[in-house]
Protein backbone atom coordinates (compact mmCIF):
# COMPACT_ATOMS: atom_id res chain seq x y z
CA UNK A 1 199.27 92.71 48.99
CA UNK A 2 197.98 89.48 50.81
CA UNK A 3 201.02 87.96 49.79
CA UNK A 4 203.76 90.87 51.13
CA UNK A 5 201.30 90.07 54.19
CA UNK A 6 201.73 86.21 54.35
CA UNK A 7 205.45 86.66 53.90
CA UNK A 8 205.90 89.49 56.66
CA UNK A 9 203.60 87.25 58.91
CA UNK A 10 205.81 84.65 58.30
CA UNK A 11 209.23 86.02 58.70
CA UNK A 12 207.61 87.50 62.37
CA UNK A 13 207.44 83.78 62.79
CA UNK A 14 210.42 82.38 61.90
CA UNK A 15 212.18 85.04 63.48
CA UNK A 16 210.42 84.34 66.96
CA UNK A 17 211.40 80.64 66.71
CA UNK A 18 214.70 81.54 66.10
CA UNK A 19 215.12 83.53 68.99
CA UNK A 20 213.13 81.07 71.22
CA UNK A 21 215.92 78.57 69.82
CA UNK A 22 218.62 80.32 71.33
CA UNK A 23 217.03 80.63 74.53
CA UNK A 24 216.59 77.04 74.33
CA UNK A 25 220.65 76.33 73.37
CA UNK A 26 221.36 78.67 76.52
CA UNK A 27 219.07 76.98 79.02
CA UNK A 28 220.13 73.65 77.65
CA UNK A 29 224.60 74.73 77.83
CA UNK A 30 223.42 75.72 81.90
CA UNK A 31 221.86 72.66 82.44
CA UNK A 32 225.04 71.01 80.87
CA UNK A 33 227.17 72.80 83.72
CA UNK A 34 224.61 71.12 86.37
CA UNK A 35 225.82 68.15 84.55
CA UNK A 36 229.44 68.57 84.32
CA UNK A 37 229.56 69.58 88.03
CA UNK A 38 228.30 65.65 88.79
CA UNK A 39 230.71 63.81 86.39
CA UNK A 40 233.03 61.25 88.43
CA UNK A 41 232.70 59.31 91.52
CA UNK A 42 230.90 60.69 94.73
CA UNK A 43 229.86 58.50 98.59
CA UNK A 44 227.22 59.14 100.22
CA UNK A 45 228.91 60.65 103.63
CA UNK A 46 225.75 60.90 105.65
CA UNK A 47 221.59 60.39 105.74
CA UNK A 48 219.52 63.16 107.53
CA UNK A 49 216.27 62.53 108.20
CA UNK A 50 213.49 61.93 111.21
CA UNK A 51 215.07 58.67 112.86
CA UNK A 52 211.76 57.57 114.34
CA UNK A 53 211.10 56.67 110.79
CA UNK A 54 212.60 53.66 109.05
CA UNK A 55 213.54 54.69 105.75
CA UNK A 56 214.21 52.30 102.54
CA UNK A 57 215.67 54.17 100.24
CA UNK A 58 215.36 53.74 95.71
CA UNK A 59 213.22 50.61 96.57
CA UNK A 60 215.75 48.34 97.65
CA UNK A 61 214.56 46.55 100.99
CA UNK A 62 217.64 47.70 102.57
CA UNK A 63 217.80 50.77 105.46
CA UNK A 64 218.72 53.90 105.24
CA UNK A 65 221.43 53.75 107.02
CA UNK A 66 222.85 51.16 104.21
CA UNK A 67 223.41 53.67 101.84
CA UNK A 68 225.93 55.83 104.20
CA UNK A 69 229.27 54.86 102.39
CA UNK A 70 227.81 53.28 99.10
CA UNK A 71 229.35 54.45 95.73
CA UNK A 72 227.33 56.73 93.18
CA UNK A 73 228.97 56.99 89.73
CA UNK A 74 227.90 59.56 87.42
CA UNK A 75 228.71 59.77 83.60
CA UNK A 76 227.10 62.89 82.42
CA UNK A 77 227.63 62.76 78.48
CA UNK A 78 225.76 59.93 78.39
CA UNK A 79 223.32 60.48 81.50
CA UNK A 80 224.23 56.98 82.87
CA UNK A 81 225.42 55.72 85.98
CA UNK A 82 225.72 53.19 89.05
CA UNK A 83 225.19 53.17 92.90
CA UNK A 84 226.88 50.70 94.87
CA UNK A 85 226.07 49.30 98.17
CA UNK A 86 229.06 47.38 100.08
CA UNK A 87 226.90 45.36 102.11
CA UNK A 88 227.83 43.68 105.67
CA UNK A 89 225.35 43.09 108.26
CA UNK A 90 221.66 43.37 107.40
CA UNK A 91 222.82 45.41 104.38
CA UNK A 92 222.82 43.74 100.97
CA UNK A 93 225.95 44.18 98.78
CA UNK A 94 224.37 45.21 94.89
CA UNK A 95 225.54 47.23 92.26
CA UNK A 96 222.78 49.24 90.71
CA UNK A 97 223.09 50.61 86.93
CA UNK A 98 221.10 54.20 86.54
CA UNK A 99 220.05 56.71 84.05
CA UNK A 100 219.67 59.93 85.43
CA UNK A 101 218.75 63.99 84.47
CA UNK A 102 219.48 66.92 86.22
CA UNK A 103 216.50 69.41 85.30
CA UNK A 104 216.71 73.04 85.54
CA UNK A 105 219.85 72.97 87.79
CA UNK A 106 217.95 72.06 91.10
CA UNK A 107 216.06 68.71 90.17
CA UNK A 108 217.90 65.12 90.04
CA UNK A 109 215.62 62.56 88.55
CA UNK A 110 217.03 58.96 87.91
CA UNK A 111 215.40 55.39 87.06
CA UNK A 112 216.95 51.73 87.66
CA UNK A 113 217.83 50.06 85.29
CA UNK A 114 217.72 46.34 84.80
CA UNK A 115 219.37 44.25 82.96
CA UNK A 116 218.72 43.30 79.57
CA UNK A 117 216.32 46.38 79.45
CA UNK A 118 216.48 49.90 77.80
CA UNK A 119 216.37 52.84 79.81
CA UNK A 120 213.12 54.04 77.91
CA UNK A 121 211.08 50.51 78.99
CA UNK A 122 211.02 51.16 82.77
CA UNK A 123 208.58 54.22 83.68
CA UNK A 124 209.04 54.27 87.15
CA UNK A 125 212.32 56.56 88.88
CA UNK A 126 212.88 58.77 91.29
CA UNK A 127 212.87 62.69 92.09
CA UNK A 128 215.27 64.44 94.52
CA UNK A 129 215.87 68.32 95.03
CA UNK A 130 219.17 69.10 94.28
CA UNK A 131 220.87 71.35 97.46
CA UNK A 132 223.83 73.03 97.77
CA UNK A 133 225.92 71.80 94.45
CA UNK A 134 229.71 72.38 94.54
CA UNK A 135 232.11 70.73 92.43
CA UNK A 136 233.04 68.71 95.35
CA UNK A 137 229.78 68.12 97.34
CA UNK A 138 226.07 68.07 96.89
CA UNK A 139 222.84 67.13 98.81
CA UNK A 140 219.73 65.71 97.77
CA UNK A 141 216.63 65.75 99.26
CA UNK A 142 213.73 63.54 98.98
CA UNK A 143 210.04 64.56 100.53
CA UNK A 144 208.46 60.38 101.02
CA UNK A 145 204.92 60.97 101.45
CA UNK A 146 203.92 59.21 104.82
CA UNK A 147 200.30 59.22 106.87
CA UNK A 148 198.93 62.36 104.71
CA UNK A 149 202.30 64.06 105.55
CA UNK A 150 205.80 64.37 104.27
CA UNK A 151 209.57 62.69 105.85
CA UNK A 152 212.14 64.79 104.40
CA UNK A 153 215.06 63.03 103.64
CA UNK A 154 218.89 64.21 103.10
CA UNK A 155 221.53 62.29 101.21
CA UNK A 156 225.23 64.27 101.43
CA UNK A 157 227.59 63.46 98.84
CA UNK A 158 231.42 64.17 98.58
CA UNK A 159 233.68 63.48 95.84
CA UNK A 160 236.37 60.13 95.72
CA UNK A 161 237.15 60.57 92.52
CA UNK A 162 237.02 61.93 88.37
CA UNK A 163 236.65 59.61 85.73
């Protein structure tokens, strides 16, 4: 008898996992569509944000206002990718390699990455709201805390290109 018990315990188990499996393969194939959606080649068409704040943007010294026109590649079978500012004026010109995630269809978290390192060495990245994902645009907002409050911050991208 114990052992008619053990096994029916344990086939209630196995069968549970199983089915939490499946709803793990689904959530996983909808995140892949968040993915897919990014693949190619976007620009960053504008900033929005409080102007009487000076933004620096992804830690790079350079404005906000730097980033209007860079280049954001995104390969999503292998969750890499690049941003690239032109530079010109006070803007430096830099090509920055990524890794990035798109969690639960609405959050876009990415990390530098430098060279001669492995993704998986450098802790520190960045979290952004995803807003209003097309196939051809998409928005992405960061909250910077400042002074015990919050700037929100806007980037708006459109697509130049697939590859």
């Amino acid at each position: 008898m114990k052992k008619l018990l053990l096994a029916g315990i344990l086939g209630t188990s196995l069968f549970a996992v199983s089915c939490s499996t499946v709803k793990k393969g689904a959530d996983a194939q909808n995140n892949r569509s968040e993915f897919l959606k990014m693949k190619g080649d976007f620009q960053i068409v504008s900033i929005d944000y409080d102007k009487q704040y000076k933004i620096k943007p992804f830690d790079e010294g350079a404005d906000a206002q730097c980033f209007v026109g860079s280049h954001w590649r995104f390969i999503p079978n292998n969750f890499t990718g690049a941003y690239t500012l032109n530079g010109g004026g006070k803007c430096p010109a830099l090509t920055q390699p990524i890794k990035f995630e798109v969690k639960d269809g609405n959050t876009f978290m990415f990390k530098k990455i430098q060279e001669g390192t492995k993704a998986k060495q450098n802790i520190v990245g960045y979290t952004l709201d995803v807003v209003n994902m097309s196939t051809d645009q998409f928005s992405l907002e960061q909250n910077v805390p400042f002074d015990g409050s919050t700037v929100r911050v806007v980037y708006n991208f459109e697509r130049t290109g697939m590859k």
